[in-house]
Protein backbone atom coordinates (compact mmCIF):
# COMPACT_ATOMS: atom_id res chain seq x y z
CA UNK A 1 39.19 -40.05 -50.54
CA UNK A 2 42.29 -40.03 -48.21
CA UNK A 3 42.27 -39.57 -44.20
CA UNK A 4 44.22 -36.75 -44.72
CA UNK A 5 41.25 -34.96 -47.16
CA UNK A 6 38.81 -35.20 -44.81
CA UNK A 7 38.44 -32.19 -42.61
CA UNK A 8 38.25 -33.05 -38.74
CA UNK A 9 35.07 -30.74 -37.98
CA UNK A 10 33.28 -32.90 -39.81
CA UNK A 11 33.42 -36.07 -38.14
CA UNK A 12 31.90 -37.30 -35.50
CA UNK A 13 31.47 -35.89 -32.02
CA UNK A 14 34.50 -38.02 -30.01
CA UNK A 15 32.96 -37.76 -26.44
CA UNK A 16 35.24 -40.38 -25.18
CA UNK A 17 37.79 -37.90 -24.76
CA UNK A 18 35.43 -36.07 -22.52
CA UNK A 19 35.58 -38.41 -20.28
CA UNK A 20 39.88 -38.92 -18.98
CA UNK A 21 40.47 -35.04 -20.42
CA UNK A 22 40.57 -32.07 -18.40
CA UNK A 23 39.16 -29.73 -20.55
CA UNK A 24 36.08 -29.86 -23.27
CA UNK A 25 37.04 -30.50 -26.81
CA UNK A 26 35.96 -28.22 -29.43
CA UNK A 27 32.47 -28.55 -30.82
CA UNK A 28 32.79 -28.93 -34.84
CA UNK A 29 29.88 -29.03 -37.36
CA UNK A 30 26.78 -31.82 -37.24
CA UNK A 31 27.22 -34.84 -39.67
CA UNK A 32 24.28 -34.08 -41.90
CA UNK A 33 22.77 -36.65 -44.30
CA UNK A 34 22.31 -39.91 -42.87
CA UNK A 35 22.80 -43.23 -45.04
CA UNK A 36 21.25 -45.89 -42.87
CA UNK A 37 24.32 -48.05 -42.48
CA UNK A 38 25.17 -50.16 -39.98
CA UNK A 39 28.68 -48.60 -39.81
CA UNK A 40 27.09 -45.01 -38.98
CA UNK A 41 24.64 -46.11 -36.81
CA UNK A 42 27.13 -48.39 -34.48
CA UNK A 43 29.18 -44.50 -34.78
CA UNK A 44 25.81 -42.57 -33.29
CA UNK A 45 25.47 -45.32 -30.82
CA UNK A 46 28.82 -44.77 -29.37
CA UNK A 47 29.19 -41.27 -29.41
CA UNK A 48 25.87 -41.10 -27.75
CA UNK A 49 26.55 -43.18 -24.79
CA UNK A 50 29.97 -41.89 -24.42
CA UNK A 51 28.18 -38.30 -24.28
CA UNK A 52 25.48 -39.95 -22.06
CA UNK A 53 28.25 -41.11 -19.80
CA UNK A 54 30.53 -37.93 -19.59
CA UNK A 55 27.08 -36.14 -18.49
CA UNK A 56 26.35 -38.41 -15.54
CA UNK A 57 30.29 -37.72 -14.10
CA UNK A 58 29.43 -36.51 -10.86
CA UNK A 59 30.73 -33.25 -10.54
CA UNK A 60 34.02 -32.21 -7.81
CA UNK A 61 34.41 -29.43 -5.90
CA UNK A 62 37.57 -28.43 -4.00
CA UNK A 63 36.89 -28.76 0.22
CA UNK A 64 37.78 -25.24 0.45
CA UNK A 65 35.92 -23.67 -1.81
CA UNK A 66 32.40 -25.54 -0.67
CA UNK A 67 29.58 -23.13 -0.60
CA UNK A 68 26.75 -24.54 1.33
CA UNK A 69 23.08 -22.96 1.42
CA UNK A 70 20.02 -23.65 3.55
CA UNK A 71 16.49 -23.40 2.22
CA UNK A 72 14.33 -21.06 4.15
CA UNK A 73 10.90 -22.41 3.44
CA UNK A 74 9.04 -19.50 5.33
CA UNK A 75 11.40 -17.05 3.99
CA UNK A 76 11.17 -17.91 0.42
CA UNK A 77 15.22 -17.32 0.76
CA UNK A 78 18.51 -19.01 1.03
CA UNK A 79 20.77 -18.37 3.70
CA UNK A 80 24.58 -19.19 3.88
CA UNK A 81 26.48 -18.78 7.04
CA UNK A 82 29.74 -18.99 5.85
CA UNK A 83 30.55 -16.75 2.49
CA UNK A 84 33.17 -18.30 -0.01
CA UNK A 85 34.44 -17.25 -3.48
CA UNK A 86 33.93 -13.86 -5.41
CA UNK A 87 30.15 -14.68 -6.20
CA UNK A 88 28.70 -12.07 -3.94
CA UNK A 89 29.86 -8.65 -5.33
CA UNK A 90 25.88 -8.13 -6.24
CA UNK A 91 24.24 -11.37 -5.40
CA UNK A 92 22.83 -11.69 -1.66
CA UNK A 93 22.36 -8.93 1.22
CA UNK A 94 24.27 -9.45 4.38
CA UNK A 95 22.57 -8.89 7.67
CA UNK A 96 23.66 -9.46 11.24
CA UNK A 97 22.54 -11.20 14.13
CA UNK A 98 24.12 -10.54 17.05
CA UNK A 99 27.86 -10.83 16.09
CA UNK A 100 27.29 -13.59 13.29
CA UNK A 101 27.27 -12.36 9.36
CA UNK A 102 25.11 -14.33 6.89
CA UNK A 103 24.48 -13.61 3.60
CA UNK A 104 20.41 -13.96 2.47
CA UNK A 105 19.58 -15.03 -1.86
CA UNK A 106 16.50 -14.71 -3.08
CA UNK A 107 15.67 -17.71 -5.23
CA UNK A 108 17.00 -16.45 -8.50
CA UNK A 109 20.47 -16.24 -6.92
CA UNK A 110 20.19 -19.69 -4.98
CA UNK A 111 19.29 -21.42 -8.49
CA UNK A 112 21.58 -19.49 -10.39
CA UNK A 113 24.70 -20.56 -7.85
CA UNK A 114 22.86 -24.07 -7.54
CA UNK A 115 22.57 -24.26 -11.22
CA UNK A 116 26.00 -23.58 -11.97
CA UNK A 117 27.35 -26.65 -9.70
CA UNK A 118 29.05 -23.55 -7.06
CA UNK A 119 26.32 -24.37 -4.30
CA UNK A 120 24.73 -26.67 -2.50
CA UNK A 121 21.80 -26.11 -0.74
CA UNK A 122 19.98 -28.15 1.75
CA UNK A 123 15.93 -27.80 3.04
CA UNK A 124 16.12 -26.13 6.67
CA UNK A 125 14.96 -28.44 9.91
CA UNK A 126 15.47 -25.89 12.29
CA UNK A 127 18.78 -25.94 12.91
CA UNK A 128 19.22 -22.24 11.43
CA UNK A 129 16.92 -20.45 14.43
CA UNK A 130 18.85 -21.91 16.84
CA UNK A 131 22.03 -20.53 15.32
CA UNK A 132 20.48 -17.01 14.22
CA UNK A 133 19.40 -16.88 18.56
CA UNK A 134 22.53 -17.80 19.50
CA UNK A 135 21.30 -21.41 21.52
CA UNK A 136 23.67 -23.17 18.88
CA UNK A 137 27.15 -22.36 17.71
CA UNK A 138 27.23 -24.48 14.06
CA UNK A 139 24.72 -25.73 11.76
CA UNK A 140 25.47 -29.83 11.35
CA UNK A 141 25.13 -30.43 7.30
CA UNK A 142 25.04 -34.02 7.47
CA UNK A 143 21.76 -34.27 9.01
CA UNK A 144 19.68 -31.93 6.87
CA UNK A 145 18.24 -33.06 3.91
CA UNK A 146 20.16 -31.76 0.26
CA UNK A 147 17.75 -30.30 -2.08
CA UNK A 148 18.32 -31.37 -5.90
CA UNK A 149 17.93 -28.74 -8.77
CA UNK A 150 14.73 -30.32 -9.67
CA UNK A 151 13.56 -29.99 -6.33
CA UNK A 152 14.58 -26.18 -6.16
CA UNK A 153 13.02 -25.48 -9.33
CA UNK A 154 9.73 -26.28 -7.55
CA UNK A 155 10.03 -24.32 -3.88
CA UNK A 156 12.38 -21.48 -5.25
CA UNK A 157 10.47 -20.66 -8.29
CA UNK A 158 6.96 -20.68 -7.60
CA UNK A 159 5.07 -16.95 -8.91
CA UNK A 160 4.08 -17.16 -12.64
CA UNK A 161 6.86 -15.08 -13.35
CA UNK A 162 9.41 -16.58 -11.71
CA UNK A 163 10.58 -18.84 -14.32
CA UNK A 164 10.81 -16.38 -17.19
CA UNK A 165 12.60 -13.85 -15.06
CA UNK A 166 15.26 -16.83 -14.16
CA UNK A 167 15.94 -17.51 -17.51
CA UNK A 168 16.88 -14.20 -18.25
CA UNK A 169 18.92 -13.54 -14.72
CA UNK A 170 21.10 -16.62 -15.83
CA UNK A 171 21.77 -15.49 -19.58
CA UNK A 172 22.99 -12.20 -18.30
CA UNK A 173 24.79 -13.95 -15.10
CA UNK A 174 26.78 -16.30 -17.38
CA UNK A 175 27.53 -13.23 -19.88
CA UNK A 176 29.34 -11.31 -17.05
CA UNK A 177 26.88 -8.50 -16.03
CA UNK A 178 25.90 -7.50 -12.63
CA UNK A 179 22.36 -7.87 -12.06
CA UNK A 180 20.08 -6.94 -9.02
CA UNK A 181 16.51 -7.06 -8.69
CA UNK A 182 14.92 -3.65 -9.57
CA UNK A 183 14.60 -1.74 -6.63
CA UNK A 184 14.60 2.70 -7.21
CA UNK A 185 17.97 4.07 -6.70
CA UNK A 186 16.87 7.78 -7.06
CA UNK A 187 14.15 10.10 -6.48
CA UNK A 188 10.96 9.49 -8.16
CA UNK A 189 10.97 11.13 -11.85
CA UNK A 190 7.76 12.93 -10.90
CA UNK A 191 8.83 14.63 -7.97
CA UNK A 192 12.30 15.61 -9.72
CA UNK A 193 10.14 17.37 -12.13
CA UNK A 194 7.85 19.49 -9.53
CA UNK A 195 11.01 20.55 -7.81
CA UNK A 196 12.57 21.61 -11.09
CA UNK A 197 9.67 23.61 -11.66
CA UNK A 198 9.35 25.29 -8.52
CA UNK A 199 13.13 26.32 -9.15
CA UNK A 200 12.83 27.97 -11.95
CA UNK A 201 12.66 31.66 -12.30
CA UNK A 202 9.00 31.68 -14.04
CA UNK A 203 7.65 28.51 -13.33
CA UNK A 204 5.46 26.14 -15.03
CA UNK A 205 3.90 29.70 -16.24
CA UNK A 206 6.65 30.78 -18.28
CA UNK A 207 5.61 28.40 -21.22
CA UNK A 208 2.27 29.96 -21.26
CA UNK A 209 3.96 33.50 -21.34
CA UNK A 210 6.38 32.58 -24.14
CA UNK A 211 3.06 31.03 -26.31
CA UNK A 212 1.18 34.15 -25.47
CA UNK A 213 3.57 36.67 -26.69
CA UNK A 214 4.31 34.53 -29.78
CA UNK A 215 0.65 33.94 -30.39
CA UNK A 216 0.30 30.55 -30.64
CA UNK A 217 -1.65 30.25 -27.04
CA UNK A 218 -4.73 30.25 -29.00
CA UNK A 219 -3.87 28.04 -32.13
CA UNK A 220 -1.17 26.30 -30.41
CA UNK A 221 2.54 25.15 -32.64
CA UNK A 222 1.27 23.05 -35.20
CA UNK A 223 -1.30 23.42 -38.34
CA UNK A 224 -3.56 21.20 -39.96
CA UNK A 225 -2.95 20.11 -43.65
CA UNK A 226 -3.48 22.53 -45.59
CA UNK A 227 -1.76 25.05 -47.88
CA UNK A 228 -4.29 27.00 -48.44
CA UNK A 229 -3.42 30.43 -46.66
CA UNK A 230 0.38 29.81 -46.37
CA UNK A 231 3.10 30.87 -49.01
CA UNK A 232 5.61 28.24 -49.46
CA UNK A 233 9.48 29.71 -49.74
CA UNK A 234 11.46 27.17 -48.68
CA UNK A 235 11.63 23.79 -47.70
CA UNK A 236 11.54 24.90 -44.05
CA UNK A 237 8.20 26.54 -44.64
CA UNK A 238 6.96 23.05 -46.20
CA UNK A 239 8.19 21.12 -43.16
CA UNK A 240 6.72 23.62 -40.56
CA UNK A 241 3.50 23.71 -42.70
CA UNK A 242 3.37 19.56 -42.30
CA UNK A 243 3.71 20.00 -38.62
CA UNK A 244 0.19 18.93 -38.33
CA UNK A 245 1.12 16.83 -34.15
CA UNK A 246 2.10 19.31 -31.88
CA UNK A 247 5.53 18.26 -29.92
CA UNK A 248 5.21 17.24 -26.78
CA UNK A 249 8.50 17.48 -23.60
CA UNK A 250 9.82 14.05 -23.04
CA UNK A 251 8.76 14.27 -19.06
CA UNK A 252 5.25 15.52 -19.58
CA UNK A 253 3.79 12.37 -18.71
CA UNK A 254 5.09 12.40 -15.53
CA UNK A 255 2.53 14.99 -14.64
CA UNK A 256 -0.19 12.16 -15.34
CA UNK A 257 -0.25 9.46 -12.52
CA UNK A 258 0.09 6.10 -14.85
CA UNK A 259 -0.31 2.39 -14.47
CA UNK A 260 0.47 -0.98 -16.28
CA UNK A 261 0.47 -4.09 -16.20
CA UNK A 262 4.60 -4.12 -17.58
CA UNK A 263 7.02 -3.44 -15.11
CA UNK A 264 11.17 -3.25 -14.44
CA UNK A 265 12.22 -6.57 -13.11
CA UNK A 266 16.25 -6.03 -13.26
CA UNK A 267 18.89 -3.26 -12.95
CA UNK A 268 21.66 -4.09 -15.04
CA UNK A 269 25.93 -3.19 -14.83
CA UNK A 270 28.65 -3.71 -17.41
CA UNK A 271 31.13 -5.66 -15.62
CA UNK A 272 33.39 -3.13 -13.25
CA UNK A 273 35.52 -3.85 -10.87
CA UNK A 274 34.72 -1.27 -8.22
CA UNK A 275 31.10 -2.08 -8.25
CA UNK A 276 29.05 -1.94 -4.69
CA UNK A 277 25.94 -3.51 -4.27
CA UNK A 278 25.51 -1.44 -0.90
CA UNK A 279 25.60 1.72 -3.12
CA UNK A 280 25.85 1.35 -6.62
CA UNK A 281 25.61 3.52 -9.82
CA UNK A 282 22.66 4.26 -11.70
CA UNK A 283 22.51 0.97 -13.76
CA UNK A 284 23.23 0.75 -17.48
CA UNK A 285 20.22 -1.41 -18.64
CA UNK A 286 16.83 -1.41 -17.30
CA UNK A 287 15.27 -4.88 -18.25
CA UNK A 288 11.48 -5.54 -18.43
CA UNK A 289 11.02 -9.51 -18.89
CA UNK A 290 8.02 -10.45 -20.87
CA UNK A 291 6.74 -13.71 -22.14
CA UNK A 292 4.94 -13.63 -25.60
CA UNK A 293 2.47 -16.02 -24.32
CA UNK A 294 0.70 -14.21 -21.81
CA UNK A 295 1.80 -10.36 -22.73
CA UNK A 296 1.76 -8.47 -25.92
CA UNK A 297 4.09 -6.18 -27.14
CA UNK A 298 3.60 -2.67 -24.07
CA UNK A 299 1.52 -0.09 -25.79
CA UNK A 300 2.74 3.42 -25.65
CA UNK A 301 1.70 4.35 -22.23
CA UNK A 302 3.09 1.26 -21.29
CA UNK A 303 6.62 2.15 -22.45
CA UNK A 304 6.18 5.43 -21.27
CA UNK A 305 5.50 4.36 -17.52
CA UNK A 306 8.10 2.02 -18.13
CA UNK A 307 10.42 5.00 -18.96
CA UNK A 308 9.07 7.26 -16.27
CA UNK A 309 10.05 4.83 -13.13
CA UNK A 310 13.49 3.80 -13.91
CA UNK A 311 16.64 5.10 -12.60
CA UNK A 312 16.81 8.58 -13.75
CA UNK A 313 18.45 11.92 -12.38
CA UNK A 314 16.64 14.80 -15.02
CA UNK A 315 18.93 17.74 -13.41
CA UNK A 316 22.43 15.68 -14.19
CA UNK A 317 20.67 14.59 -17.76
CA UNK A 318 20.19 18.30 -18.58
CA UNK A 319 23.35 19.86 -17.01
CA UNK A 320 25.84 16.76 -18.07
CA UNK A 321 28.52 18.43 -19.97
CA UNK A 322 28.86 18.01 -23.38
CA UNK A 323 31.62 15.28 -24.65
CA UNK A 324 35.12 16.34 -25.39
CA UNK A 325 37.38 14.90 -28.25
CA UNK A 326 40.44 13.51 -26.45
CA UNK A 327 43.09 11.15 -26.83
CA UNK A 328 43.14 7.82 -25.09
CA UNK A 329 45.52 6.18 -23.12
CA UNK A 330 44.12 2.93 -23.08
CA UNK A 331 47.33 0.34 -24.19
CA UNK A 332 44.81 -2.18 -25.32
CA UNK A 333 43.60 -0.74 -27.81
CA UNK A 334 45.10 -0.91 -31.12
CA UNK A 335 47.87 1.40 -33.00
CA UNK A 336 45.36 1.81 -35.47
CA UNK A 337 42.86 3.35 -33.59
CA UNK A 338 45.19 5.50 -31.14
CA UNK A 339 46.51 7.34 -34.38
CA UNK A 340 42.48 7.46 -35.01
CA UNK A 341 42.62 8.88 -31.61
CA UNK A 342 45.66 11.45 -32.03
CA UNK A 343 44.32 12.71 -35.66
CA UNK A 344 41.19 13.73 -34.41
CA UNK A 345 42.78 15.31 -31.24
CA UNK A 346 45.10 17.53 -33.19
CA UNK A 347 42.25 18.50 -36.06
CA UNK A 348 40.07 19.53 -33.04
CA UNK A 349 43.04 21.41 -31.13
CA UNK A 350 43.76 23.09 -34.09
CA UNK A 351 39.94 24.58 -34.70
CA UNK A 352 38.65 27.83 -33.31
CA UNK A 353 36.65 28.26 -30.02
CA UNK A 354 33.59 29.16 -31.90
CA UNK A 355 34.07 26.06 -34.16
CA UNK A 356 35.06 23.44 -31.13
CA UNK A 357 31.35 24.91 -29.43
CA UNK A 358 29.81 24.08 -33.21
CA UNK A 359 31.03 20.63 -33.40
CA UNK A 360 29.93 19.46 -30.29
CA UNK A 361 26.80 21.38 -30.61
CA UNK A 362 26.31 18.93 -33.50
CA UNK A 363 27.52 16.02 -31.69
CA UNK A 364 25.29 16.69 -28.66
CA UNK A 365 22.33 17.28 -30.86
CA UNK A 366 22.43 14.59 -33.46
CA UNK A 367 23.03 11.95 -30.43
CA UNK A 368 19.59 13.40 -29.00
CA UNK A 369 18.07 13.22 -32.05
CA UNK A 370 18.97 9.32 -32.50
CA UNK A 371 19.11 8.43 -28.87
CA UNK A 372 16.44 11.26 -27.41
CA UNK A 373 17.04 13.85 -25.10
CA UNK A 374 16.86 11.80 -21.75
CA UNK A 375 18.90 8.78 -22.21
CA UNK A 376 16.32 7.14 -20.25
CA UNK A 377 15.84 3.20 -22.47
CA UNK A 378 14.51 0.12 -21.21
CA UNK A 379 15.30 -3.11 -22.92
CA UNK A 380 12.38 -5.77 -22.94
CA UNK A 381 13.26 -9.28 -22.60
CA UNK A 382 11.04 -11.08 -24.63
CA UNK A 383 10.70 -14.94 -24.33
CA UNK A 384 9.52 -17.02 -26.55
CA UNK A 385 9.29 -20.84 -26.59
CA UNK A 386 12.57 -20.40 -24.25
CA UNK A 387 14.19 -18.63 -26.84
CA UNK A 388 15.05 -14.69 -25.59
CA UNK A 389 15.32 -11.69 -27.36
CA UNK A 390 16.70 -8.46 -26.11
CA UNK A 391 14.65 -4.99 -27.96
CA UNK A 392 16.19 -1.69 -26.75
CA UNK A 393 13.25 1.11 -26.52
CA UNK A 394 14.75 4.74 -26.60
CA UNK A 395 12.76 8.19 -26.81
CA UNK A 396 12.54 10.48 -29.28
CA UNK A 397 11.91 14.15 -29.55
CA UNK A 398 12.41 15.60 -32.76
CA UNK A 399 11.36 19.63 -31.65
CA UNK A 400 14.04 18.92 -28.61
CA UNK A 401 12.34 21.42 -26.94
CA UNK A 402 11.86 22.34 -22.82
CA UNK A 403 14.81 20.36 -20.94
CA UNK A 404 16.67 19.18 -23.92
CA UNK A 405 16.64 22.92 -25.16
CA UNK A 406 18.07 24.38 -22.04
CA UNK A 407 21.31 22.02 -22.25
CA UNK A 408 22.08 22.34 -25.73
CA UNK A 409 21.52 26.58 -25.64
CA UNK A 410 24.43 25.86 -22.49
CA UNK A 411 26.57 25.02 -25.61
CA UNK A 412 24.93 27.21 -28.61
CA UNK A 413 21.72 29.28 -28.13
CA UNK A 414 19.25 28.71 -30.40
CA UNK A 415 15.53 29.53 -31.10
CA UNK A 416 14.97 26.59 -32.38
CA UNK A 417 16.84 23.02 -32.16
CA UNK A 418 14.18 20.59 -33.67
CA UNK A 419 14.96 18.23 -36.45
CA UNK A 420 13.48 20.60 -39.46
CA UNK A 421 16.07 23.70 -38.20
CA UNK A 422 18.22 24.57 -40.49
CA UNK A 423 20.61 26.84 -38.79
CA UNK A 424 19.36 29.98 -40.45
């Protein structure tokens, strides 16, 4: 076979060129099939220490752009005096002594910046009280002692789930998302419900009135099994008749005080570039870290306390408005999809009012139906062996009755908008 037939990915790893380049090569496909000759294993050999080699290059870091970080022991924190670079849009929380600003990171964010060579941190000696009182103006560097990663690993990540919860910060971290450590951004989901309650015009009585002049107060909304009495018509009479587990409102357990052993360890952003960690927006992910080892998969009351103390605001959940077809002016996107965009625009421009309110009815509706009525999701981080998996947990209410029912009758009343309606 010719040099020329022989496809490049397929050779061997050249780290050499790792070594005098300036940039990483690309990675091809493994040589599979080994043949025990001398030739290939002299090739291994080489590539290996080469690789070996371009590893142990010390790494460089430009004078000016030197982040350094002291270990507070008694703290459990890093501190850094002197901020550089555009890490700290969410990582760290500035505080103020006197007139000197200094930035505190828990120890995921002091491994994370360690880990990724943008940091180094040294052990504090004392030096840092006498600066934070004001009896010293500088910290002196060269006479503390530099912590290695190693040596971090042990004094920065020390509760049992420390490690687990690192491992997932720094998967996110290097995939561009803000993170922060869960902390409540909004009013407890419980107490958002009492006040709804108290607000409306009936009160937490007027779904006992409605039940009692429909008659189901004694019997309740749902049937057992059996066909016995009824007189099937339809196919809605055979799905109302198999209705056998009543419906329940996605927020009535928040009327039952809960606990678990599961909790939210992270809020999560999409990368934006007017985020603020001082105030920021509800989060887009809520992520529970779990390790298969010592925690099995949450049970439902698990998921549901999960789901009842994230981030949540009910009244803008029920009250958002419902989406609107329109055209984007986005230039990144494609031709393609902008004439997507502009044939959808004119077919809905071109409908009537009472057909507009119908197709968003639908839209609004089927996306509660597949997504639930809240939008409230948590995703668990599951870890196993070091390997992590990301499951997205959702509700679902198919009778999208009490709060869900009051936003889509703002768009179409209806007695009923559960999955076995059928518009009649």
């Amino acid at each position: 076979m010719s040099q020329e037939l022989i496809d490049e990915e397929d050779q061997l790893q050249d780290w050499t060129t790792v070594l005098g380049g300036k940039a990483l090569p690309k990675r091809g496909e493994k040589e599979f099939g080994p043949d025990g000759t001398d030739t290939q294993l002299d090739n291994l050999s080489l590539a290996r220490n080469a690789m070996y080699r371009a590893l142990e290059t010390p790494r460089g870091h430009y004078i000016k752009h030197k982040l350094e970080a002291i270990w507070m022991p008694d703290r459990q924190m890093a501190i850094i005096t002197a901020a550089k670079g555009g890490y700290f849009k969410d990582l760290g929380r500035q505080t103020s002594f006197g007139n000197r600003q200094v930035i505190w990171l828990n120890g995921l964010e002091a491994t994370y910046l360690v880990e990724r060579g943008s940091m180094t941190i040294y052990l504090n000696d004392g030096q840092v009280d006498k600066y934070l009182s004001g009896q010293a103006d500088s910290i002196d560097f060269g006479n503390l002692f530099a912590l290695s990663l190693q040596h971090l690993y042990s004094v920065a990540l020390t509760e049992p789930e420390s490690l687990d919860k690192y491992l997932v910060y720094s998967y996110l971290k290097r995939h561009g998302y803000l993170i922060q450590e869960f902390r409540c951004l909004t009013t407890p989901q419980a107490e958002q419900v009492r006040q709804l309650e108290k607000n409306q015009l009936w009160g937490p009585s007027s779904s006992y009135v409605k039940s009692f002049l429909l008659g189901t107060h004694l019997f309740g909304t749902y049937r057992p099994l059996s066909f016995q009495s009824k007189h099937i018509f339809s196919y809605l009479s055979v799905y109302r008749a198999l209705n056998f587990i009543p419906a329940t409102n996605s927020y009535e357990s928040l009327k039952t005080p809960s606990e678990s052993d599961y909790a939210i360890h992270f809020n999560v952003w999409k990368p934006q570039p007017n985020f603020s960690k001082k105030n920021p927006p509800l989060p887009d992910f809520h992520v529970s870290v779990i390790n298969t080892k010592h925690k099995s998969f949450p049970s439902l009351k698990d998921i549901q306390h999960l789901h009842n103390t994230l981030n949540h605001t009910i009244s803008e959940s029920i009250h958002q408005e419902a989406p609107q077809i329109k055209q984007t002016s986005n230039k990144n996107q494609s031709a393609k999809k902008l004439q997507r965009a502009q044939k959808a625009q004119d077919k809905f421009s071109k409908m009537s009012s009472d057909v507009q309110r119908n197709v968003q009815y639908q839209k609004v509706r089927s996306s509660m139906l597949r997504n639930g009525p809240t939008g409230r999701s948590i995703v668990l981080a599951t870890i196993d062996d070091g390997i992590i998996n990301f499951i997205t947990l959702s509700e679902a209410d198919f009778s999208l009755g009490g709060y869900a029912a009051t936003k889509l009758n703002t768009i179409k009343y209806s007695d009923s908008h559960g999955i076995i309606y059928t518009g009649k």
